[in-house]
PDB file of N, CA and C in Angstrom:
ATOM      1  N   UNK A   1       0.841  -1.178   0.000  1.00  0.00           N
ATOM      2  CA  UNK A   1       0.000   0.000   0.000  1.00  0.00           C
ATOM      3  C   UNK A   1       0.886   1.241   0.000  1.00  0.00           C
ATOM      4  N   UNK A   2       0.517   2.221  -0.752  1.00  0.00           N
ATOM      5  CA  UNK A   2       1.671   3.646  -1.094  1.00  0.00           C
ATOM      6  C   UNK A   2       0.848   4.495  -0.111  1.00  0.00           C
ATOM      7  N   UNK A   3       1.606   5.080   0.471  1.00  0.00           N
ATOM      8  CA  UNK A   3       0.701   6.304   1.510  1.00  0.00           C
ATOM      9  C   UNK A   3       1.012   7.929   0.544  1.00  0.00           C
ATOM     10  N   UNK A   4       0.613   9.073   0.420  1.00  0.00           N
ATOM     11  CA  UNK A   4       1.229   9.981  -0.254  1.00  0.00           C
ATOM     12  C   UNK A   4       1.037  10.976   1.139  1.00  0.00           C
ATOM     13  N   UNK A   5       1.883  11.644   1.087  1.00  0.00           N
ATOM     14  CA  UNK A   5       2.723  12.678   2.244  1.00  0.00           C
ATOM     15  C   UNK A   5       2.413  14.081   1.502  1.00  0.00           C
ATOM     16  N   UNK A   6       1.562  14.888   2.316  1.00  0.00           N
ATOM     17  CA  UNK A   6       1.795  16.508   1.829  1.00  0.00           C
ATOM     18  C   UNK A   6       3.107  17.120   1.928  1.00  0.00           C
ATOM     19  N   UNK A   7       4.316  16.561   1.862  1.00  0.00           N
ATOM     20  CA  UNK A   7       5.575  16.989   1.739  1.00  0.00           C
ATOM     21  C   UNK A   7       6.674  16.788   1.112  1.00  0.00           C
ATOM     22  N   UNK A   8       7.748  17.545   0.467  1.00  0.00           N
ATOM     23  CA  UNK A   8       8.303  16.598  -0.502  1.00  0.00           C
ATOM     24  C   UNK A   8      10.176  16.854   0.011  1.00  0.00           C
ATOM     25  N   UNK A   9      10.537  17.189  -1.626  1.00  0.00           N
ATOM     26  CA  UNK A   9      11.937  17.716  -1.459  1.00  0.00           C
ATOM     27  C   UNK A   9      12.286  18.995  -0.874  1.00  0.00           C
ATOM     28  N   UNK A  10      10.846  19.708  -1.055  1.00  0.00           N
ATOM     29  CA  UNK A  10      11.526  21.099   0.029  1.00  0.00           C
ATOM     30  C   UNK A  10      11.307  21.235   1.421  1.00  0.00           C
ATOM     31  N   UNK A  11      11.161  20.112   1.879  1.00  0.00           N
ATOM     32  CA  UNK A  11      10.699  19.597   3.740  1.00  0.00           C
ATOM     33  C   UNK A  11      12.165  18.863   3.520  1.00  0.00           C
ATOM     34  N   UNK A  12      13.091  18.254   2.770  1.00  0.00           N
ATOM     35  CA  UNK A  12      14.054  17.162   3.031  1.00  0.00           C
ATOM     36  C   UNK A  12      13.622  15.970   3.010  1.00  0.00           C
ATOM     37  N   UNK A  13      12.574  15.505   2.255  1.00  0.00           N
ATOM     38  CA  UNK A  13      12.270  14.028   2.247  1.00  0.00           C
ATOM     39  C   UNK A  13      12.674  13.823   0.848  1.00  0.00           C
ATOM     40  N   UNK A  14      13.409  12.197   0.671  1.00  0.00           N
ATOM     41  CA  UNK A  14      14.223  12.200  -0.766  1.00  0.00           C
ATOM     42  C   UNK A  14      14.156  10.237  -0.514  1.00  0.00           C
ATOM     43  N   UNK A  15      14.251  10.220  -1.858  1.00  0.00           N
ATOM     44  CA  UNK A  15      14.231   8.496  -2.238  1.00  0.00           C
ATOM     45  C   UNK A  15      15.140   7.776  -0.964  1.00  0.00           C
ATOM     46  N   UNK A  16      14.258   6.381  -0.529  1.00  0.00           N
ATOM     47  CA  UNK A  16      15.063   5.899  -0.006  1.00  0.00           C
ATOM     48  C   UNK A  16      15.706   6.722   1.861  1.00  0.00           C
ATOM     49  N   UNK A  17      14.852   7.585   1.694  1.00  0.00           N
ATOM     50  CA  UNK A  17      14.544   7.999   3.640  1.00  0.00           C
ATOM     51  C   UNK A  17      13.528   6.641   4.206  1.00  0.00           C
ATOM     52  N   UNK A  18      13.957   6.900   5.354  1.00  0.00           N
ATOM     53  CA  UNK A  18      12.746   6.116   6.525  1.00  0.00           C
ATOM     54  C   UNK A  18      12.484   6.838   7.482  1.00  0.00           C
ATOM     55  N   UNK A  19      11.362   6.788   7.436  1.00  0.00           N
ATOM     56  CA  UNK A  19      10.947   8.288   8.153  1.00  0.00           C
ATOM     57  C   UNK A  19      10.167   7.653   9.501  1.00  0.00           C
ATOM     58  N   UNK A  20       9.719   7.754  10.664  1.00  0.00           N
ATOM     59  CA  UNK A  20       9.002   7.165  11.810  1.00  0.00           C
ATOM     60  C   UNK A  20       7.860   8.059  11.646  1.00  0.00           C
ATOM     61  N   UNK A  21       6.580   6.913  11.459  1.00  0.00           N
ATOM     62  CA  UNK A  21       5.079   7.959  11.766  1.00  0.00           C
ATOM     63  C   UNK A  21       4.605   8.120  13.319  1.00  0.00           C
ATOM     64  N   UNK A  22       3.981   9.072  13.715  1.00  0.00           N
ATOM     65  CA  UNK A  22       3.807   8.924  14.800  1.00  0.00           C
ATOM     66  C   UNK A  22       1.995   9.343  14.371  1.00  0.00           C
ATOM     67  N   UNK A  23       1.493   8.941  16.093  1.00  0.00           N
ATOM     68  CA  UNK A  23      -0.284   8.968  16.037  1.00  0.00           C
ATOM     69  C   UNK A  23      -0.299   9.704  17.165  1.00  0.00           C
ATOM     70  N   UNK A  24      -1.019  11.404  16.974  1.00  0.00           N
ATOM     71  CA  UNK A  24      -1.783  12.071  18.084  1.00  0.00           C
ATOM     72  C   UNK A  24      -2.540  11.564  18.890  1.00  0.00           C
ATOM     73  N   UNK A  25      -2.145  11.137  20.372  1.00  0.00           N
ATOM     74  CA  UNK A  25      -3.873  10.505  20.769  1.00  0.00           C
ATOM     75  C   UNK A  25      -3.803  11.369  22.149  1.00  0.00           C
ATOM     76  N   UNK A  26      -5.229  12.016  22.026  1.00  0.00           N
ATOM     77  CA  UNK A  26      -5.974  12.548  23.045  1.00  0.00           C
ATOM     78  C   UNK A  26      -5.894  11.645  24.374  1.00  0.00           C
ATOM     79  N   UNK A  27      -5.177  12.088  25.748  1.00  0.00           N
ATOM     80  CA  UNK A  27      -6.021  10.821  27.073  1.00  0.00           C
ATOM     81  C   UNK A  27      -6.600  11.475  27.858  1.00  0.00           C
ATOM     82  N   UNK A  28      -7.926  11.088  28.074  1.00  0.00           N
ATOM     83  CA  UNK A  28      -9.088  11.467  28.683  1.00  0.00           C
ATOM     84  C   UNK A  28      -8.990  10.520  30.190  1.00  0.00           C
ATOM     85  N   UNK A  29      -9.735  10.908  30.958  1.00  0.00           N
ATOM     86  CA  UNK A  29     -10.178  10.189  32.145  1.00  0.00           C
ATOM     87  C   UNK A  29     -11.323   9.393  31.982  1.00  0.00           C
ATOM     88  N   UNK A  30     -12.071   8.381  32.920  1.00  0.00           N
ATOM     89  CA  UNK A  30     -13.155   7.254  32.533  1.00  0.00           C
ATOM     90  C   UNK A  30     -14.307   7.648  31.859  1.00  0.00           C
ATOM     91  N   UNK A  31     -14.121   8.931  32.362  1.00  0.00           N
ATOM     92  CA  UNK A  31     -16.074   9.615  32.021  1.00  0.00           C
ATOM     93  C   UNK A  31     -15.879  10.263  30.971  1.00  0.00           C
ATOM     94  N   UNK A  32     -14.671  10.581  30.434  1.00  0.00           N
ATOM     95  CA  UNK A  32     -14.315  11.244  28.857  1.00  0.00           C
ATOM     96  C   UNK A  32     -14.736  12.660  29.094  1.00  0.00           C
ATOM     97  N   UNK A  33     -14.811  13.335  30.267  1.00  0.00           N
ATOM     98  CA  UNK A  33     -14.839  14.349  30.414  1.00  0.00           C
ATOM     99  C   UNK A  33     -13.879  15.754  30.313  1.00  0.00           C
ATOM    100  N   UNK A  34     -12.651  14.994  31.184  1.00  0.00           N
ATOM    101  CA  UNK A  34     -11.681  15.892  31.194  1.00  0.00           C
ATOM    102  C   UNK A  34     -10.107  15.258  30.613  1.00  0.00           C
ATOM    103  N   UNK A  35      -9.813  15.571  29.696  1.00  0.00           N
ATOM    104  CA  UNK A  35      -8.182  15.713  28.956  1.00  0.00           C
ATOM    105  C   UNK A  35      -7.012  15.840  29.893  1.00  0.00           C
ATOM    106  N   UNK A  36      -6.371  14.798  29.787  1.00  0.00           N
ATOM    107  CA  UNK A  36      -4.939  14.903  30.755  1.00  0.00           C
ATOM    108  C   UNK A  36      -3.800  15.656  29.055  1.00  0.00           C
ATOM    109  N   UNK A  37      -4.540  15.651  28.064  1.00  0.00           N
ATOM    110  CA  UNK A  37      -3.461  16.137  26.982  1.00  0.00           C
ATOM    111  C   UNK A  37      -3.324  15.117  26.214  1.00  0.00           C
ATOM    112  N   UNK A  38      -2.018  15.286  25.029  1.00  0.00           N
ATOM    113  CA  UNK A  38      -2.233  14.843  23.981  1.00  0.00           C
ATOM    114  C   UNK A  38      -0.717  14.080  24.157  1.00  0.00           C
ATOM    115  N   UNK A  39      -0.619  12.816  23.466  1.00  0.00           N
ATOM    116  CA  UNK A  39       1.053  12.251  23.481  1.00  0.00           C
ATOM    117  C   UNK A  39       0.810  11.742  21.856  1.00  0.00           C
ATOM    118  N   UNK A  40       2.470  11.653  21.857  1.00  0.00           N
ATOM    119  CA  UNK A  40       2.736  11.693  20.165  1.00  0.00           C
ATOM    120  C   UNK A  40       3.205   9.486  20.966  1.00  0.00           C
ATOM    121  N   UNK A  41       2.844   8.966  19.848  1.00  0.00           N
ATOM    122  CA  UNK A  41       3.137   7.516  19.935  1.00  0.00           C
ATOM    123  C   UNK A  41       3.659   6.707  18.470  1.00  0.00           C
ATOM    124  N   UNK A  42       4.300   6.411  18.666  1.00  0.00           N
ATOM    125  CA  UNK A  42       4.977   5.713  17.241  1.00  0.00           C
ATOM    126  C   UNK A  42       4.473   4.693  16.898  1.00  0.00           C
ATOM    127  N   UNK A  43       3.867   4.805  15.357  1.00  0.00           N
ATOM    128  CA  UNK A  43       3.417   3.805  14.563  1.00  0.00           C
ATOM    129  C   UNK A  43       3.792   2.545  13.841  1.00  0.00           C
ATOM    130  N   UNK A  44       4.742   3.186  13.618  1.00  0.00           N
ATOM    131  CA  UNK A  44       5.892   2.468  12.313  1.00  0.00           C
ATOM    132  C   UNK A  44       6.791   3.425  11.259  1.00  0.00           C
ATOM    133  N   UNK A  45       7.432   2.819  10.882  1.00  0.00           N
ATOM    134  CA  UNK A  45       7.999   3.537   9.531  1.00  0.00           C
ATOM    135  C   UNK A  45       8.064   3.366   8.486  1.00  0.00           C
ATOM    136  N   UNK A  46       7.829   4.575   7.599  1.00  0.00           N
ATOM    137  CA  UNK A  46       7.649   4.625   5.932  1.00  0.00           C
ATOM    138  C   UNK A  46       9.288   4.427   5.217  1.00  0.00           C
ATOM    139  N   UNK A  47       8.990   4.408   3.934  1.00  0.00           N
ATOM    140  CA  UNK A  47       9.961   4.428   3.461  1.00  0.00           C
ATOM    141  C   UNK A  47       9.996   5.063   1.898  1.00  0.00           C
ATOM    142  N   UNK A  48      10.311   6.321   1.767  1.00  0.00           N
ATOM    143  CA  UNK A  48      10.139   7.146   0.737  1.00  0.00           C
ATOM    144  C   UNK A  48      10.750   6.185  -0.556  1.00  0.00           C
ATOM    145  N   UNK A  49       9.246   6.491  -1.425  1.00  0.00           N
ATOM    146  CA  UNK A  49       9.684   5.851  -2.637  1.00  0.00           C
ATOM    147  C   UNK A  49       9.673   6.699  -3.458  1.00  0.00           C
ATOM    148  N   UNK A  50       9.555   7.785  -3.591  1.00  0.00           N
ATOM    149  CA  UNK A  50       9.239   8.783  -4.917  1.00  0.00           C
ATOM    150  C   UNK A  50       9.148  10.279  -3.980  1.00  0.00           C
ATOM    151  N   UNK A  51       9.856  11.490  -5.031  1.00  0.00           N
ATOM    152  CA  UNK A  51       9.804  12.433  -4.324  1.00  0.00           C
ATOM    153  C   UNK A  51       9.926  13.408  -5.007  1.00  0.00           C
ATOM    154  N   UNK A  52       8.651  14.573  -4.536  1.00  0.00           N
ATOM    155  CA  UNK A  52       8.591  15.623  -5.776  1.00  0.00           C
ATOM    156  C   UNK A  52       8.483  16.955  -5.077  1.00  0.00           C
ATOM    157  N   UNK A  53       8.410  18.386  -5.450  1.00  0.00           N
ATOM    158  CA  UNK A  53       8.605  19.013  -4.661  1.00  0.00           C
ATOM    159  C   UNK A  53       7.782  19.718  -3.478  1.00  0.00           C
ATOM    160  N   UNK A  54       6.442  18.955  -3.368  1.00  0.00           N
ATOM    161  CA  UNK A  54       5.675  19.278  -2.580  1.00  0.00           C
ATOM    162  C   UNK A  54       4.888  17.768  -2.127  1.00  0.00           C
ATOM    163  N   UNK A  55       5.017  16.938  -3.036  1.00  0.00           N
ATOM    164  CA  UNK A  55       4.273  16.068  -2.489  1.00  0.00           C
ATOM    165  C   UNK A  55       5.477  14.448  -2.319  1.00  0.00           C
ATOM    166  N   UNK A  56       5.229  13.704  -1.397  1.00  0.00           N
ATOM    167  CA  UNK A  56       6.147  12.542  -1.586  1.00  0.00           C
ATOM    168  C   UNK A  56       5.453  10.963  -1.573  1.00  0.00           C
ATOM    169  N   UNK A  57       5.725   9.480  -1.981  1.00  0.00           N
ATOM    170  CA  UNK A  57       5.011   8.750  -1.975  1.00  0.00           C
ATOM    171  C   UNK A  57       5.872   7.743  -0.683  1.00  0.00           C
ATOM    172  N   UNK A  58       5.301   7.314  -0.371  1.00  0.00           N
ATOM    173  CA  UNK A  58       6.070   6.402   0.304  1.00  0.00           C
ATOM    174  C   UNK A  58       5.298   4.445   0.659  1.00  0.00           C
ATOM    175  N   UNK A  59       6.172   3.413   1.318  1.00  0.00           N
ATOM    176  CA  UNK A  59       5.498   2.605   1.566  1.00  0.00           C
ATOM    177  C   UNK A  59       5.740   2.257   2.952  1.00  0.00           C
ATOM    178  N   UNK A  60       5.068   1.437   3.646  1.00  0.00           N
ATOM    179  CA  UNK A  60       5.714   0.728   5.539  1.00  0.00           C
ATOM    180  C   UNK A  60       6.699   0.051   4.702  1.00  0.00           C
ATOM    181  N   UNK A  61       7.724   0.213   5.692  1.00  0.00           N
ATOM    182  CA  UNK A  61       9.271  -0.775   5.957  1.00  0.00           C
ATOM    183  C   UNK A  61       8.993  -0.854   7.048  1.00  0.00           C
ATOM    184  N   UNK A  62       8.395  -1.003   8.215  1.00  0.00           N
ATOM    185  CA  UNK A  62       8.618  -1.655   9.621  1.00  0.00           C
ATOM    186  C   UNK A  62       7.147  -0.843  10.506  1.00  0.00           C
ATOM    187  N   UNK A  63       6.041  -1.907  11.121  1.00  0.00           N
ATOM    188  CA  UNK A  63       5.334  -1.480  11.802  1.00  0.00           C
ATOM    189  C   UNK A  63       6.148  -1.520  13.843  1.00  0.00           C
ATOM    190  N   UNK A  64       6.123  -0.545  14.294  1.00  0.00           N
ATOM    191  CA  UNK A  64       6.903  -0.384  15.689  1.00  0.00           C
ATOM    192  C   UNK A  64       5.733  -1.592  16.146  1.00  0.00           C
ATOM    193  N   UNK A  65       6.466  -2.604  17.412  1.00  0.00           N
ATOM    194  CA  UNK A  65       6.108  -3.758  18.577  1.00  0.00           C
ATOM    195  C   UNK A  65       5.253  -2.769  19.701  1.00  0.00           C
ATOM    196  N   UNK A  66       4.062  -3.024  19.866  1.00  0.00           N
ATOM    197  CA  UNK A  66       3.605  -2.619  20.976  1.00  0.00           C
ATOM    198  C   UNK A  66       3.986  -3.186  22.353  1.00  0.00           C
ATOM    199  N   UNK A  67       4.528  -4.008  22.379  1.00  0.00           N
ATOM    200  CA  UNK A  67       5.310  -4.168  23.377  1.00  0.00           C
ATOM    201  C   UNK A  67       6.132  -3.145  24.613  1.00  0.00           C
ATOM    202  N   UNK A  68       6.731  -2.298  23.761  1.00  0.00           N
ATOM    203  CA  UNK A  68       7.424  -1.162  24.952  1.00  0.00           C
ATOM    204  C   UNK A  68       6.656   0.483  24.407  1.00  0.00           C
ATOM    205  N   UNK A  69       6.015   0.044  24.156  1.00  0.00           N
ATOM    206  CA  UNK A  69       4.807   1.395  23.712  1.00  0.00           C
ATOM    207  C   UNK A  69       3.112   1.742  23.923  1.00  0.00           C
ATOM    208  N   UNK A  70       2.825   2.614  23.802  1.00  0.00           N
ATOM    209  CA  UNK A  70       1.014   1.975  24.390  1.00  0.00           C
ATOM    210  C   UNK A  70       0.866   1.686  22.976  1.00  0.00           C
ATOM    211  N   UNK A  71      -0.605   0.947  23.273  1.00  0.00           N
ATOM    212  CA  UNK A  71      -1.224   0.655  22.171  1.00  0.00           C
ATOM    213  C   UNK A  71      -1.973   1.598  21.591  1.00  0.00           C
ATOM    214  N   UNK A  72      -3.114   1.018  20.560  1.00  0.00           N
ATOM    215  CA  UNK A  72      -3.497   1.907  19.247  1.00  0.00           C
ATOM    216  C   UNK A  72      -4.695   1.159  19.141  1.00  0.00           C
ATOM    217  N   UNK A  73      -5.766   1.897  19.181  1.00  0.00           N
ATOM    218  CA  UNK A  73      -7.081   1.637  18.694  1.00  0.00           C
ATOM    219  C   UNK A  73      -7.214   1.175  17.492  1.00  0.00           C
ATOM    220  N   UNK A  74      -6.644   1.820  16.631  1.00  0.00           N
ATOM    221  CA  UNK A  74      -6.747   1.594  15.088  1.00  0.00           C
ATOM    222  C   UNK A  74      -4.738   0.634  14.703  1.00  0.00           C
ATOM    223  N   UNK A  75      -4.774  -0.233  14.275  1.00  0.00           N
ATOM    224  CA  UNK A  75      -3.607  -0.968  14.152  1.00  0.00           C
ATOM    225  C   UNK A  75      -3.123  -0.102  13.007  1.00  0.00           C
ATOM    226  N   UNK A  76      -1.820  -0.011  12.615  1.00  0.00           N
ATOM    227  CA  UNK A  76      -1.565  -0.100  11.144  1.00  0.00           C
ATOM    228  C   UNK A  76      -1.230   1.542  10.884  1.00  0.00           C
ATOM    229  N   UNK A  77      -0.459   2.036  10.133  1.00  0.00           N
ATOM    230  CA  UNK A  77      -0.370   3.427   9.195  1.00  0.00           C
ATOM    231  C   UNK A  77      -1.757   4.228   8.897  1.00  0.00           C
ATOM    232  N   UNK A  78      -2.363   4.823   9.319  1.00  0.00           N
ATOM    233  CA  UNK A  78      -3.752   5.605   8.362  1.00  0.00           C
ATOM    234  C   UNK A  78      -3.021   6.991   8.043  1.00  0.00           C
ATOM    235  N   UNK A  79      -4.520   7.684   7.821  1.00  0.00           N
ATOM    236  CA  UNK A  79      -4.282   9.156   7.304  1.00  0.00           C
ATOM    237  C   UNK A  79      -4.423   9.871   8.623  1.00  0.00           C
ATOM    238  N   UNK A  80      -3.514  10.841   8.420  1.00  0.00           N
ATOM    239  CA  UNK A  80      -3.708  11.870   9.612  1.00  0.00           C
ATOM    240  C   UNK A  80      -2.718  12.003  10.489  1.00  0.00           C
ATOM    241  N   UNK A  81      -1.442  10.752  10.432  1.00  0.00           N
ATOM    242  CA  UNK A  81      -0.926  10.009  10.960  1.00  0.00           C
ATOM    243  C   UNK A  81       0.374  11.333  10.601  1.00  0.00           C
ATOM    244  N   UNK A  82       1.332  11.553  11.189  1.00  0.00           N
ATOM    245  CA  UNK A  82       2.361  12.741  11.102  1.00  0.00           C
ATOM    246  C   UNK A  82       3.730  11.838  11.129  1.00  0.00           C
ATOM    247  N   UNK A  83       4.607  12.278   9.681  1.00  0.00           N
ATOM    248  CA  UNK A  83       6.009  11.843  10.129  1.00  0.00           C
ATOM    249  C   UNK A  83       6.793  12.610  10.930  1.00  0.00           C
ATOM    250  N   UNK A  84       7.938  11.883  11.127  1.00  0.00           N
ATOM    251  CA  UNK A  84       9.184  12.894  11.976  1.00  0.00           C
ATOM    252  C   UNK A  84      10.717  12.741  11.519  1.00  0.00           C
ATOM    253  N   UNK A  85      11.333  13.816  10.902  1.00  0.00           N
ATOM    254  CA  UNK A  85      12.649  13.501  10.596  1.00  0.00           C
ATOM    255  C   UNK A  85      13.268  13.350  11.378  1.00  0.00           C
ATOM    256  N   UNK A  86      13.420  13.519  12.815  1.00  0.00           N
ATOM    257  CA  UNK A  86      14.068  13.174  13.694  1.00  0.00           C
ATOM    258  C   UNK A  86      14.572  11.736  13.510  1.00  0.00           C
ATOM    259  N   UNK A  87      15.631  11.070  13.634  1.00  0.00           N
ATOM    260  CA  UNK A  87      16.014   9.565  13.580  1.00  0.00           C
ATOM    261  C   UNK A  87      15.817   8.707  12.021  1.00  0.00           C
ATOM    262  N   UNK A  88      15.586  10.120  11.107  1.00  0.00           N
ATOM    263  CA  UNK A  88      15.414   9.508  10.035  1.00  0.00           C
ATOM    264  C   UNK A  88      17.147   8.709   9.061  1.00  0.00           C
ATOM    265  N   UNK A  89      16.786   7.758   8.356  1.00  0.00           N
ATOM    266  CA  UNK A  89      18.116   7.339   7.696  1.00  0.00           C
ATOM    267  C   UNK A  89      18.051   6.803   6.458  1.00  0.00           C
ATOM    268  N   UNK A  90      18.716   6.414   5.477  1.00  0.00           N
ATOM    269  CA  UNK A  90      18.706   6.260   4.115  1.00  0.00           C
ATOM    270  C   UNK A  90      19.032   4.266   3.723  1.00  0.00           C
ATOM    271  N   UNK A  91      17.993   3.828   3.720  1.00  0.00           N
ATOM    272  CA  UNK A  91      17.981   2.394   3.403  1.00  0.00           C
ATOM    273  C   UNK A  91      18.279   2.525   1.868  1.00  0.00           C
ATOM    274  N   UNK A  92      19.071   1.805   1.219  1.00  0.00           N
ATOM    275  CA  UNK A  92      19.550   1.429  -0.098  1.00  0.00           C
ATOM    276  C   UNK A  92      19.601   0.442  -0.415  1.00  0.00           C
ATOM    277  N   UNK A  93      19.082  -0.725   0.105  1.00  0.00           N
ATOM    278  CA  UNK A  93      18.923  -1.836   0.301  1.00  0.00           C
ATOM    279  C   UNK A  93      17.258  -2.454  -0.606  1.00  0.00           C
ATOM    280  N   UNK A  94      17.784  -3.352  -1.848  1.00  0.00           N
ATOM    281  CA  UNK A  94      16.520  -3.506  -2.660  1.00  0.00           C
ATOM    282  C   UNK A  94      15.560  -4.274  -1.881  1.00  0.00           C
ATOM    283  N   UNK A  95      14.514  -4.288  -2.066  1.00  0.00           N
ATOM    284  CA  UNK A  95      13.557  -5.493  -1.175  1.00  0.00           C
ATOM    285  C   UNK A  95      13.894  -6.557  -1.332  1.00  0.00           C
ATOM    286  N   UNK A  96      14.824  -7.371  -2.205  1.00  0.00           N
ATOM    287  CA  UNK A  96      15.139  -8.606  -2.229  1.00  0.00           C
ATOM    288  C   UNK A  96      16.662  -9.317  -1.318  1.00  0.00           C
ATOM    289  N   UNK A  97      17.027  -7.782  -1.006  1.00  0.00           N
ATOM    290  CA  UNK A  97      18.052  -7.864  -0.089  1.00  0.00           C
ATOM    291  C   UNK A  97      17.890  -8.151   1.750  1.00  0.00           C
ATOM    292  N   UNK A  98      16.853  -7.768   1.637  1.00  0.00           N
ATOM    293  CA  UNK A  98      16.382  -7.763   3.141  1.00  0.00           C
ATOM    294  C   UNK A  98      15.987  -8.980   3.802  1.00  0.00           C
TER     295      UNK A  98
END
């Protein structure tokens, strides 16, 4: 599945980045009344396949283990979902190499 990114070469995203998505989630208390705030939680990571100057395509190279992370209502990459160049790096490695 190709995800497309409102961002391209003039944000620094370029063929062959891996970028980490992260998911906004609201935490509320039992009664969903009152907001303790918002935490950023890691999804997985993309992996730029195409890159133009405003828009970029990318695919998953690695969904993150919920294991040492909270979990996720919704499993998986969606829309809405925000990358981060922070910790980003350049895989060159064909899919048949891996």
């Amino acid at each position: 599945k190709d995800f497309y990114i409102n961002a391209g070469i003039e944000s620094g995203l370029k063929d062959n980045l891996v970028v980490t998505v992260y998911r906004k989630v609201n935490i509320r208390d039992a009664s969903g009344t009152q907001s303790y705030g918002d935490i950023q939680i890691p999804v997985g990571r993309l992996k730029i396949i195409a890159s133009f100057n405003r828009v970029s395509v990318a695919r998953e190279f690695q969904l993150i283990s919920r294991e040492t992370v909270p979990m996720l209502d919704q499993v998986g990459i969606m829309n809405g979902d925000r990358i981060d160049l922070n910790g980003s790096f350049i895989d060159n490695k064909k899919a048949s190499d891996k």
